[in-house]
N, C-alpha and C. Protein backbone atom coordinates (compact mmCIF):
# COMPACT_ATOMS: atom_id res chain seq x y z
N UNK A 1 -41.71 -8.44 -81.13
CA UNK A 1 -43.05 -7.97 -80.82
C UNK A 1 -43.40 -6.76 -81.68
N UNK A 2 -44.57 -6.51 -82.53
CA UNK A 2 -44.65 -5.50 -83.03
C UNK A 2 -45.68 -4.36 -82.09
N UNK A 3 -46.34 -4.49 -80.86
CA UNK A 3 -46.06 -3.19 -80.07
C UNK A 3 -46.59 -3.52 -78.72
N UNK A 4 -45.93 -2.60 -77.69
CA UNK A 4 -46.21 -2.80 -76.40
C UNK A 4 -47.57 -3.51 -75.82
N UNK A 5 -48.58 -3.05 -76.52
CA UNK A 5 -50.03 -3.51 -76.18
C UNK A 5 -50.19 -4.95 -76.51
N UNK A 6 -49.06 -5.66 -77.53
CA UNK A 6 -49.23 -7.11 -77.54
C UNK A 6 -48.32 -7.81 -76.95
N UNK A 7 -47.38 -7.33 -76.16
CA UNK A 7 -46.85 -8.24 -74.86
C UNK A 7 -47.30 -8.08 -73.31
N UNK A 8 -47.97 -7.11 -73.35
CA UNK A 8 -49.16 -7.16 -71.31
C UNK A 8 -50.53 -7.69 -72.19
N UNK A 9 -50.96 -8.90 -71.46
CA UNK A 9 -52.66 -9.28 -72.33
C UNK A 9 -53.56 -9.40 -71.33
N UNK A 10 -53.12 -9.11 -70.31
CA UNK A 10 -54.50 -9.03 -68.95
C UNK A 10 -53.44 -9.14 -67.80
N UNK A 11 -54.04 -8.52 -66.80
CA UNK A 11 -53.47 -8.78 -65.29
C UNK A 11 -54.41 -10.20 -64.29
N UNK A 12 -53.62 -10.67 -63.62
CA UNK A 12 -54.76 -11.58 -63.19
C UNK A 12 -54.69 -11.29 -61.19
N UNK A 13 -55.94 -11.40 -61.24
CA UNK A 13 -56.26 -10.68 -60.07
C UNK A 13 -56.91 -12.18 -59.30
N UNK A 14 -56.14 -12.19 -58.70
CA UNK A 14 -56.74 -13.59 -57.51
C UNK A 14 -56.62 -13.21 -56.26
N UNK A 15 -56.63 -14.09 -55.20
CA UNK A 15 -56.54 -13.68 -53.51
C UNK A 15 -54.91 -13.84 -53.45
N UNK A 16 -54.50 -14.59 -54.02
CA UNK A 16 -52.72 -14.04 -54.19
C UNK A 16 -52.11 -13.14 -54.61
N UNK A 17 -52.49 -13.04 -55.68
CA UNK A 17 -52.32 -11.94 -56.26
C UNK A 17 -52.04 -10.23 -55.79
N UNK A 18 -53.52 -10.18 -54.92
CA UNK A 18 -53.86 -9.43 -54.29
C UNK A 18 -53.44 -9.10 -52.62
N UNK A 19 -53.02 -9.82 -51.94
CA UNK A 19 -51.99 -9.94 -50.87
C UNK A 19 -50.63 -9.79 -51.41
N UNK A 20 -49.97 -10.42 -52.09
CA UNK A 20 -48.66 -10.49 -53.01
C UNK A 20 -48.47 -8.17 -53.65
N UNK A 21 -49.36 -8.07 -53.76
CA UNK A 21 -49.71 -6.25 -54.34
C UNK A 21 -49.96 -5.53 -52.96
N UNK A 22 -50.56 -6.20 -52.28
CA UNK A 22 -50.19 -4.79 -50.88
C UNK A 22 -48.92 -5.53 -49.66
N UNK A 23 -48.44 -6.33 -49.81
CA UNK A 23 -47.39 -6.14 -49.22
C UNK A 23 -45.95 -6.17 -49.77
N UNK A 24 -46.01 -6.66 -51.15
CA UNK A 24 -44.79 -6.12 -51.69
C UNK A 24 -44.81 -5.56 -52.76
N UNK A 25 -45.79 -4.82 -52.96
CA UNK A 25 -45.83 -3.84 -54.48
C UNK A 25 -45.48 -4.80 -55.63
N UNK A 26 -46.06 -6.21 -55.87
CA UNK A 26 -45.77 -7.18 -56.87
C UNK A 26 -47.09 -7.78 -57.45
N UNK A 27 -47.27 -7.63 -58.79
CA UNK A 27 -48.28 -7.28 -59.88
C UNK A 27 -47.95 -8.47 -60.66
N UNK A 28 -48.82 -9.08 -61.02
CA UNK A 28 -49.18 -10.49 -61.92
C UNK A 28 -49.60 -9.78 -63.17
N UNK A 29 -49.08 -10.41 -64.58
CA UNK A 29 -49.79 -10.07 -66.03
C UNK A 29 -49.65 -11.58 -66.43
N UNK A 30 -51.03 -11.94 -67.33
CA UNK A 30 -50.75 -13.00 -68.21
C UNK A 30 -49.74 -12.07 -69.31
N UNK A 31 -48.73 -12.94 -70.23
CA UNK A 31 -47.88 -12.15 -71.38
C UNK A 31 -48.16 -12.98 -72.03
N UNK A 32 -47.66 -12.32 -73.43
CA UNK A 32 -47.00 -12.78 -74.99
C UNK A 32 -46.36 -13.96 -74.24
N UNK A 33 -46.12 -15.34 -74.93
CA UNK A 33 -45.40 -16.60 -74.84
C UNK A 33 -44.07 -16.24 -75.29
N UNK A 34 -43.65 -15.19 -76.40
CA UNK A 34 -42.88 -14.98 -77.57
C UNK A 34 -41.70 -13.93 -76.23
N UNK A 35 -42.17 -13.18 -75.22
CA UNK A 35 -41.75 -12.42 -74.76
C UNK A 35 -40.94 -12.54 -73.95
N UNK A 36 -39.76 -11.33 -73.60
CA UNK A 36 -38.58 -12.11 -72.54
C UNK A 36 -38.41 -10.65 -71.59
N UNK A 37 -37.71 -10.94 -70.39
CA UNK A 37 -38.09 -10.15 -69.61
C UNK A 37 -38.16 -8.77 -70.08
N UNK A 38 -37.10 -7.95 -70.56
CA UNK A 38 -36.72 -6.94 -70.70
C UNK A 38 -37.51 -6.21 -71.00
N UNK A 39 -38.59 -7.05 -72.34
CA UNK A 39 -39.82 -6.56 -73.64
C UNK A 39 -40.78 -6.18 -72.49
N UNK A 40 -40.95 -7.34 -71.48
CA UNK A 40 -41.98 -7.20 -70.68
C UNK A 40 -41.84 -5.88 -69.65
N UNK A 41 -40.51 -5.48 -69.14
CA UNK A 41 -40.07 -4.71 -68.24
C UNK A 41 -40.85 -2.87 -68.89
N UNK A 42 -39.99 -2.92 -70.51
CA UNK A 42 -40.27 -1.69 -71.03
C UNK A 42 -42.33 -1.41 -71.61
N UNK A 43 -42.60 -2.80 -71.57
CA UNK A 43 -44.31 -2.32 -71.96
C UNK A 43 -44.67 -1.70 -71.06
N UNK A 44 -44.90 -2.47 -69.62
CA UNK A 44 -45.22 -1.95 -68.49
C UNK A 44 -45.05 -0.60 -67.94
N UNK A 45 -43.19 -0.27 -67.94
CA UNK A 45 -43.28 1.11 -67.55
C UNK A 45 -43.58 1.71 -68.57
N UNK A 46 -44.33 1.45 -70.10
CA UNK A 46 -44.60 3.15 -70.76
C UNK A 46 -45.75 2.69 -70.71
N UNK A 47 -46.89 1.88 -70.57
CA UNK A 47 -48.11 1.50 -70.48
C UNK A 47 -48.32 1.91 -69.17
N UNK A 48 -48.24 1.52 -67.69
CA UNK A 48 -48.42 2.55 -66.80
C UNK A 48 -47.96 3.19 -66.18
N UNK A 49 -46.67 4.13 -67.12
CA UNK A 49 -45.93 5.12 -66.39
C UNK A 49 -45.40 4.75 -64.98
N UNK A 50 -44.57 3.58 -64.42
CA UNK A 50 -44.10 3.10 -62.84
C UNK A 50 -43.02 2.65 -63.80
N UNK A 51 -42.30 2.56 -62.40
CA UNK A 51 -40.58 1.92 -62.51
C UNK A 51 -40.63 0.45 -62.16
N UNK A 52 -40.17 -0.19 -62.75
CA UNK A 52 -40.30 -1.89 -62.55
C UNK A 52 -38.63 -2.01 -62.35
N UNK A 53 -38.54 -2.69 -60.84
CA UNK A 53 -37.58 -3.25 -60.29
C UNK A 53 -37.30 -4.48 -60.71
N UNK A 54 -38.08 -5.38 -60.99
CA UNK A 54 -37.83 -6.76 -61.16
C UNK A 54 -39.12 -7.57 -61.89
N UNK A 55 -38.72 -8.10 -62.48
CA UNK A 55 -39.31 -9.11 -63.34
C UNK A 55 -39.27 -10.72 -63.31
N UNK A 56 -40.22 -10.89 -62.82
CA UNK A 56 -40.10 -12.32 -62.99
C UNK A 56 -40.75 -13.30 -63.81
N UNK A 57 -40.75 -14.45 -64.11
CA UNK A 57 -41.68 -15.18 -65.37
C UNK A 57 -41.50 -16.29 -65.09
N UNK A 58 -42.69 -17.18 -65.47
CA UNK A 58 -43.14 -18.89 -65.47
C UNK A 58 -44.16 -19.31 -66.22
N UNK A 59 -43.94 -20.22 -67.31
CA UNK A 59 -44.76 -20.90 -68.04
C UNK A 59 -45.67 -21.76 -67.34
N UNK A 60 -47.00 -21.34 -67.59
CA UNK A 60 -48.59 -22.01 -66.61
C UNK A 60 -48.58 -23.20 -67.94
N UNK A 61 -48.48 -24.89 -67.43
CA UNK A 61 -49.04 -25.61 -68.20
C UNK A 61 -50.25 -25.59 -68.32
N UNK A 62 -51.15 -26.53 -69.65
CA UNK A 62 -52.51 -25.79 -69.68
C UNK A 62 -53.04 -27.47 -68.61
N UNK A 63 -54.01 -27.44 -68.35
CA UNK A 63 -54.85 -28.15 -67.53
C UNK A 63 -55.35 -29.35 -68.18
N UNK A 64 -55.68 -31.06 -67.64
CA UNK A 64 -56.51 -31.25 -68.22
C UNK A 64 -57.65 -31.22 -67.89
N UNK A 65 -59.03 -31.38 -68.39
CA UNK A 65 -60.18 -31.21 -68.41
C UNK A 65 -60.81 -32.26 -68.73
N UNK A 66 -62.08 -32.56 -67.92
CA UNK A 66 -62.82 -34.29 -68.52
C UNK A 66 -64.15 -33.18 -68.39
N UNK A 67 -64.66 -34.07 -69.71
CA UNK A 67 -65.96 -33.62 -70.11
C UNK A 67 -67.05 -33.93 -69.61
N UNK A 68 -68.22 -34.35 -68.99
CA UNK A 68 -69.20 -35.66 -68.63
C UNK A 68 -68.58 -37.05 -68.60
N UNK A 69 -67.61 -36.94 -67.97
CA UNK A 69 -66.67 -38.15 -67.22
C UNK A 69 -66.20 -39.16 -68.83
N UNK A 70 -66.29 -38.68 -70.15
CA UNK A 70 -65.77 -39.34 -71.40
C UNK A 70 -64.67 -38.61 -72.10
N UNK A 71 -65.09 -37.29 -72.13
CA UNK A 71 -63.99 -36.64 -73.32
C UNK A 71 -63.05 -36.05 -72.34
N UNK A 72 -62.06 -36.11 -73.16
CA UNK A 72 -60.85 -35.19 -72.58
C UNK A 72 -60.79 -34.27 -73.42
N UNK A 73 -60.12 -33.09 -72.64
CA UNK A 73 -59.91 -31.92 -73.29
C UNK A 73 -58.39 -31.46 -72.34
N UNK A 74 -57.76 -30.43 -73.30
CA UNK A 74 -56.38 -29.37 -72.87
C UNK A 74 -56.67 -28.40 -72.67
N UNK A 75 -57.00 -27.64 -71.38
CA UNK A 75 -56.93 -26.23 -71.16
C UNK A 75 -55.11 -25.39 -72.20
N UNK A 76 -55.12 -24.43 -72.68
CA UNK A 76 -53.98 -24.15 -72.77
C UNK A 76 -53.31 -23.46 -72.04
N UNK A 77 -51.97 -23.84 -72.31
CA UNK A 77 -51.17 -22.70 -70.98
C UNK A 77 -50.65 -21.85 -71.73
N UNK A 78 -50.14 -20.64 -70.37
CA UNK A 78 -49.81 -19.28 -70.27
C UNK A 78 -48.73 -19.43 -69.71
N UNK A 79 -48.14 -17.76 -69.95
CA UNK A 79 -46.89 -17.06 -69.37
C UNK A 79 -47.28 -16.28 -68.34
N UNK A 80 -46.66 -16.45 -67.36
CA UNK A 80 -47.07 -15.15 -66.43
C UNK A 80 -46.42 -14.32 -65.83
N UNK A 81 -46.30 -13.25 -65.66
CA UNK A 81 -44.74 -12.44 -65.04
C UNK A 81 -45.29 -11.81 -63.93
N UNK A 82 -44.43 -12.04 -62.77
CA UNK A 82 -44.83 -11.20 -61.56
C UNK A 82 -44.08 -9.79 -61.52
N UNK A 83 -44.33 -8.73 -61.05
CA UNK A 83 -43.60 -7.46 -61.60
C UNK A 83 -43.44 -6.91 -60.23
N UNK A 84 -42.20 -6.62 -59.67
CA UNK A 84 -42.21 -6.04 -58.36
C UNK A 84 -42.12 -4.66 -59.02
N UNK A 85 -42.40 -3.60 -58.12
CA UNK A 85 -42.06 -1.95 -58.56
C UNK A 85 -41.90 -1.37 -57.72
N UNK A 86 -41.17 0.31 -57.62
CA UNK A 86 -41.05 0.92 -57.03
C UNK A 86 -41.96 1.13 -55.68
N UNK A 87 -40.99 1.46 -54.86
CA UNK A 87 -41.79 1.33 -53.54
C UNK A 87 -43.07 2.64 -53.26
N UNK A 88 -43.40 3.67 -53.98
CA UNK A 88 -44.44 4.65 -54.09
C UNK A 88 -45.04 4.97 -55.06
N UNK A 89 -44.72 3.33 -56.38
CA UNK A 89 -45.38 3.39 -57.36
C UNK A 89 -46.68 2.45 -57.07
N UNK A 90 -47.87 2.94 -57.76
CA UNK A 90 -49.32 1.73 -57.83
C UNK A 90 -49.83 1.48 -59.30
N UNK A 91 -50.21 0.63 -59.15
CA UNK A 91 -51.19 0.32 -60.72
C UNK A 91 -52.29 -0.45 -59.85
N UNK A 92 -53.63 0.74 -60.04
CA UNK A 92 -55.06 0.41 -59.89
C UNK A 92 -55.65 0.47 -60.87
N UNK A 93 -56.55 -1.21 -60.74
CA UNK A 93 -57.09 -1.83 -61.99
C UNK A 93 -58.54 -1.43 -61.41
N UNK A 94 -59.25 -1.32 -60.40
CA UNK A 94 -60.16 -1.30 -60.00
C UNK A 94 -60.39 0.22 -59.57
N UNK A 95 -60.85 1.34 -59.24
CA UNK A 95 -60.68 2.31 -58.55
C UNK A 95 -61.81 2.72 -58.50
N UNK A 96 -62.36 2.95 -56.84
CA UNK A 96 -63.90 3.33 -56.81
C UNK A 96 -64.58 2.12 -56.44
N UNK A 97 -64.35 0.89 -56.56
CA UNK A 97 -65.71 0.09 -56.07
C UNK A 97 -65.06 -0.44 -54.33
């Protein structure tokens, strides 16, 4: 990887997601495909300063897709890592609304 900012590429925020973050301090990122836990472990804690306990990861196949009931299409797939952390650490993506 040539730097931290290109292995975290968005967090994804769903209704799982979001239950999964207030009861066990565990944080979803789409990643780099190229990336393996460890890379992913050290972006995170110097990108938002928290201690990451555990790392986890699963390749999202991509989807298919029908067009006006003729064309097909491939959504592509993703990596996704769930990140448990310290128990009095937070990462707020939202703050204020």
């Amino acid at each position: 990887m040539k730097s931290i900012y290109d292995v975290v590429i968005s967090p994804i925020i769903t209704e799982k997601s979001t239950i999964a973050k207030e009861e066990s301090n565990e944080i979803e990122f789409v990643v780099n495909k190229m990336a393996n836990k460890k890379e992913i472990k050290e972006a995170v804690e110097k990108i938002f300063k928290v201690t990451v306990l555990d790392v986890r990861t699963m390749n999202m196949p991509g989807k298919i897709k029908t067009i006006r009931g003729i064309h097909r299409g491939l959504r592509s797939g993703y990596k996704k890592a769930v990140i448990r952390l310290k128990q009095n650490d937070k990462i707020e993506f939202f703050q204020g609304v």
